[in-house]
Protein backbone atom coordinates (compact mmCIF):
# COMPACT_ATOMS: atom_id res chain seq x y z
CA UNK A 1 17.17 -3.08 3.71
CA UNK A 2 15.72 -5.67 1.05
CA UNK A 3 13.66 -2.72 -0.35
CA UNK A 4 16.61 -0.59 -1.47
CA UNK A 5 18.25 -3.89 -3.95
CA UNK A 6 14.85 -4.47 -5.20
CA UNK A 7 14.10 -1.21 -6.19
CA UNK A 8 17.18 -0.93 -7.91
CA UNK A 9 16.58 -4.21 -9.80
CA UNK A 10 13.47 -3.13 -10.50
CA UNK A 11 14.58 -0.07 -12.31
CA UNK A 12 17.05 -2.12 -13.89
CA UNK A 13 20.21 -0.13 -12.23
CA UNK A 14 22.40 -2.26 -10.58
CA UNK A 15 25.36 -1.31 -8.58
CA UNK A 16 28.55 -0.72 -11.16
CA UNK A 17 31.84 -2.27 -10.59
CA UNK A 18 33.22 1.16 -10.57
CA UNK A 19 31.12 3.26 -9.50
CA UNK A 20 32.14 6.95 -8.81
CA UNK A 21 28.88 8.86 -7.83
CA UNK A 22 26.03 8.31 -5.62
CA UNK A 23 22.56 10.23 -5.33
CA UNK A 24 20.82 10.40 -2.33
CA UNK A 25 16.86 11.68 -2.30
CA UNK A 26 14.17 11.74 0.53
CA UNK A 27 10.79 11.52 -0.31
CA UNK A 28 7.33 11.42 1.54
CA UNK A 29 5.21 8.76 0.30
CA UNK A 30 1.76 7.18 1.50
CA UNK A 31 2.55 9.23 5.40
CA UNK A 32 5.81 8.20 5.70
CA UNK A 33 9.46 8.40 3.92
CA UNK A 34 11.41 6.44 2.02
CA UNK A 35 15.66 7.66 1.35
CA UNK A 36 16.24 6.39 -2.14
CA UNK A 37 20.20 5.87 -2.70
CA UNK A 38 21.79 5.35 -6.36
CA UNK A 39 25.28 4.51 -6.98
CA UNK A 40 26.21 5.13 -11.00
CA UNK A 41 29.18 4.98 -12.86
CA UNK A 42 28.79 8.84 -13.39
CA UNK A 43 26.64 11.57 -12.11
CA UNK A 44 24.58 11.72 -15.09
CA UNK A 45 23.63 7.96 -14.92
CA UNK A 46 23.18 8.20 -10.64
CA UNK A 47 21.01 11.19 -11.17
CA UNK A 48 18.68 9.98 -14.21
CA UNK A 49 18.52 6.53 -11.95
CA UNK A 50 17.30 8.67 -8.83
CA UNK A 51 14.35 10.54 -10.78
CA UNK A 52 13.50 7.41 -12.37
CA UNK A 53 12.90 6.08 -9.17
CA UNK A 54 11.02 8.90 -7.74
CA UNK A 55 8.65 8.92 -10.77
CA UNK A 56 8.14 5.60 -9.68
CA UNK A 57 7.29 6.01 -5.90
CA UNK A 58 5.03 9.40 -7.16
CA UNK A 59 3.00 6.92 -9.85
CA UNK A 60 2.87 4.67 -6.59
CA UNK A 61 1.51 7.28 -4.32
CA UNK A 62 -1.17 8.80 -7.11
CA UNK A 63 -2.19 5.13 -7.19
CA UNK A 64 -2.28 3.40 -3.47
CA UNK A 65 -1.92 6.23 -1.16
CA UNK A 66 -4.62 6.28 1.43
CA UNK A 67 -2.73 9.41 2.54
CA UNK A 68 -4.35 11.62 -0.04
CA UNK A 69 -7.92 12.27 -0.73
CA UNK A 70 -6.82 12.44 -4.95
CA UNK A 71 -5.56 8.76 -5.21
CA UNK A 72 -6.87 6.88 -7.33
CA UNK A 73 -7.48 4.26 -4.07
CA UNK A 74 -9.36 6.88 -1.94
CA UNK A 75 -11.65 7.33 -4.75
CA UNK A 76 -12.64 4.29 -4.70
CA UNK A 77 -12.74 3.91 -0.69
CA UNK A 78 -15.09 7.16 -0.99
CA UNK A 79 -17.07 5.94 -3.80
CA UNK A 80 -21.03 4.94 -2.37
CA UNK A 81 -21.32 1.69 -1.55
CA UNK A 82 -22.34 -1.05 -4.52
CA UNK A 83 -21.55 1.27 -7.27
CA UNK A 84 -19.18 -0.29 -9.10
CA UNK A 85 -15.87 1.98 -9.74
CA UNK A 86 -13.70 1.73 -12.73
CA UNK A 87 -10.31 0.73 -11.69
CA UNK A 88 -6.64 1.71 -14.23
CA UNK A 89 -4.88 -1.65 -15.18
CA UNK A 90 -2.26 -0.98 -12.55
CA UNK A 91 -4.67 -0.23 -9.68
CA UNK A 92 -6.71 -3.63 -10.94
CA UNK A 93 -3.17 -5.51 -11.07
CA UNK A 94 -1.88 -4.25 -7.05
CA UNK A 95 -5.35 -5.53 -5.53
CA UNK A 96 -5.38 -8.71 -7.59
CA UNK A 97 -1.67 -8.89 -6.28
CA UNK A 98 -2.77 -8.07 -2.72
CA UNK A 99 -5.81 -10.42 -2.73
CA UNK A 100 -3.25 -13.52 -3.87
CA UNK A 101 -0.71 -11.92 -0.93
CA UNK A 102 -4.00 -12.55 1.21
CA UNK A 103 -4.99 -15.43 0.61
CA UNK A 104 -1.52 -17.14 0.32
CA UNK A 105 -1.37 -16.30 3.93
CA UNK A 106 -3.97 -17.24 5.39
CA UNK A 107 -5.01 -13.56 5.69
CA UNK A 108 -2.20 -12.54 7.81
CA UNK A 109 -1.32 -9.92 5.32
CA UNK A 110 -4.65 -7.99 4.52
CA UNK A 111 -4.79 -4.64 3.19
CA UNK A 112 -7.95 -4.52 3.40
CA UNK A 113 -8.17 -3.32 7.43
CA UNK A 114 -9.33 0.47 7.36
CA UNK A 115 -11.37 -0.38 10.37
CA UNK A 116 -8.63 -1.78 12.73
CA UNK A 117 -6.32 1.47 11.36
CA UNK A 118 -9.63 3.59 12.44
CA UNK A 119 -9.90 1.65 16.06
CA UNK A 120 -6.34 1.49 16.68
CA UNK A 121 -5.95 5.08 16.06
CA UNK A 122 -2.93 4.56 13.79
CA UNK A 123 -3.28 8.24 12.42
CA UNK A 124 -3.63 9.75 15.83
CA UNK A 125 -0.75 11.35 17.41
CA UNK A 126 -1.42 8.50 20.26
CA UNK A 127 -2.35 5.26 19.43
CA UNK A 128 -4.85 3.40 21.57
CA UNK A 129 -8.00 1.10 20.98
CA UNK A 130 -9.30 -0.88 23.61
CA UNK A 131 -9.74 -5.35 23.17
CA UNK A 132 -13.37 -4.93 22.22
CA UNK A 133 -13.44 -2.03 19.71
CA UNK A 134 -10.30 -4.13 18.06
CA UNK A 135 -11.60 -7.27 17.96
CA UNK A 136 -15.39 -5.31 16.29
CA UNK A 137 -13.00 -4.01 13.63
CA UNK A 138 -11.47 -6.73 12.60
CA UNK A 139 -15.02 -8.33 12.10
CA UNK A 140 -15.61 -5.67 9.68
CA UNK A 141 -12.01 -5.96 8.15
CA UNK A 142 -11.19 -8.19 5.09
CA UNK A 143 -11.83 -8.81 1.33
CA UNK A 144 -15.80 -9.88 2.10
CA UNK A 145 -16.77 -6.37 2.02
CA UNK A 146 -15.24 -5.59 -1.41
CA UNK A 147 -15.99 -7.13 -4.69
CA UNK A 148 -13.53 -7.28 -7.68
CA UNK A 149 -14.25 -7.82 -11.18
CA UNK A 150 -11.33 -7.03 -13.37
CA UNK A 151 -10.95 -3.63 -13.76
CA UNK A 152 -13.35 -2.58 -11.54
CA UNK A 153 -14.56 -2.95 -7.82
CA UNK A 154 -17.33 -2.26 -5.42
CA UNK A 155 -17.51 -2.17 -1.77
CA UNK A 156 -20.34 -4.21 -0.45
CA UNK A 157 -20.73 -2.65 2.72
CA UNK A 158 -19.78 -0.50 5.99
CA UNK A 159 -18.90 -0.81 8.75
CA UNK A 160 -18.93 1.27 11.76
CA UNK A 161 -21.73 3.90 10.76
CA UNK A 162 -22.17 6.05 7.14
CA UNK A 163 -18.78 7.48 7.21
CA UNK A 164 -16.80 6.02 4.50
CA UNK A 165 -13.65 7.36 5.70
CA UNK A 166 -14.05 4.73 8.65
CA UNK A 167 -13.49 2.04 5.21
CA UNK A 168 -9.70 2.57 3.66
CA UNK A 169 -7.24 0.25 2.24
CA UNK A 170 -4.40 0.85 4.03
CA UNK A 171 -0.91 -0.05 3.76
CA UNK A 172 -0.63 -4.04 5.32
CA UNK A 173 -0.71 -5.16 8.36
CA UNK A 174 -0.56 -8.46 9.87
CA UNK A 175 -3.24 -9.29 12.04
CA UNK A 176 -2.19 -9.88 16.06
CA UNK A 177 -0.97 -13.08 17.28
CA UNK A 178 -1.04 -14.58 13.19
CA UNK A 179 2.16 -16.35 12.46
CA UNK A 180 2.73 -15.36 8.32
CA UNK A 181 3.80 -18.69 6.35
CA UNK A 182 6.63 -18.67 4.51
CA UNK A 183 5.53 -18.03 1.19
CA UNK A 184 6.79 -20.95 -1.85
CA UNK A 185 7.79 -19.70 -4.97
């Protein structure tokens, strides 16, 4: 429930000491959903709040999503392999962000596992993938295979065959039996 003060911070609307209205929304973002709840002084205020913060998860989803084959992220996962890809300040600014998340701990949060999503079968209706084929993917998993250079990237190879939808970014995922650190400030 950490997400919901933090959002709210982040769009700089903070609960009011007498509030009146709230404005609840549901959206669909990155294969999932997300309830988005605003309390305002007035309706007005709740409801210019709660679109503020949907522009904000929409912008997030154009971005990151590995959900939809027009994001600016699956353009890049698509993109041939050692061709370098121009990357918009914000997309260049969430993987230098996720790289420091990365290496901060230990690699226990790494974004970069499209091939354990692919042999867990995370997108399947039923979820399965066997010691071995886990194990294989996470060999192939990690920020080894992709090169960044300020506001642009590469990936520097495949894994698991030609098919690059076998290489996403995905949303993270710590790695089995990986204890995350407490992270210092």
């Amino acid at each position: 429930m950490m997400a919901v003060p933090l959002l709210a911070w982040t769009l700089g609307v903070l609960p009011v000491a007498h509030a009146t209205e709230t404005v609840q929304r549901r959206l669909t973002s990155m294969g999932t959903w997300l309830d988005v709840s605003v309390t305002a002084a007035d309706r007005r205020q709740a409801l210019a709040a709660s679109e503020a913060a949907v522009r904000a998860v929409e912008a997030t989803d154009r971005r990151l999503s590995s959900w939809r084959p027009d994001s600016e992220l699956s353009a890049l996962n698509t993109a041939p392999v050692g061709v370098w890809q121009g990357l918009s300040p914000e997309l260049a600014a969430d993987l230098d962000r996720a790289r420091w998340c990365s290496a901060q701990t230990g690699g226990a949060f790494d974004p970069v596992l499209g091939p354990l999503v692919e042999a867990r079968g995370l997108r399947t209706v039923a979820p399965s993938g066997s010691e071995q084929s886990i194990l294989a993917a996470l060999e192939h998993s990690g920020w080894a295979g992709i090169e960044l250079d300020g506001q642009r990237a590469r990936r520097l190879s495949w894994t698991r065959g030609a098919s690059a939808r076998v290489w996403r970014w995905t949303r993270a995922w710590t790695r089995p039996r990986q204890r995350v650190p407490p992270m210092s400030s």
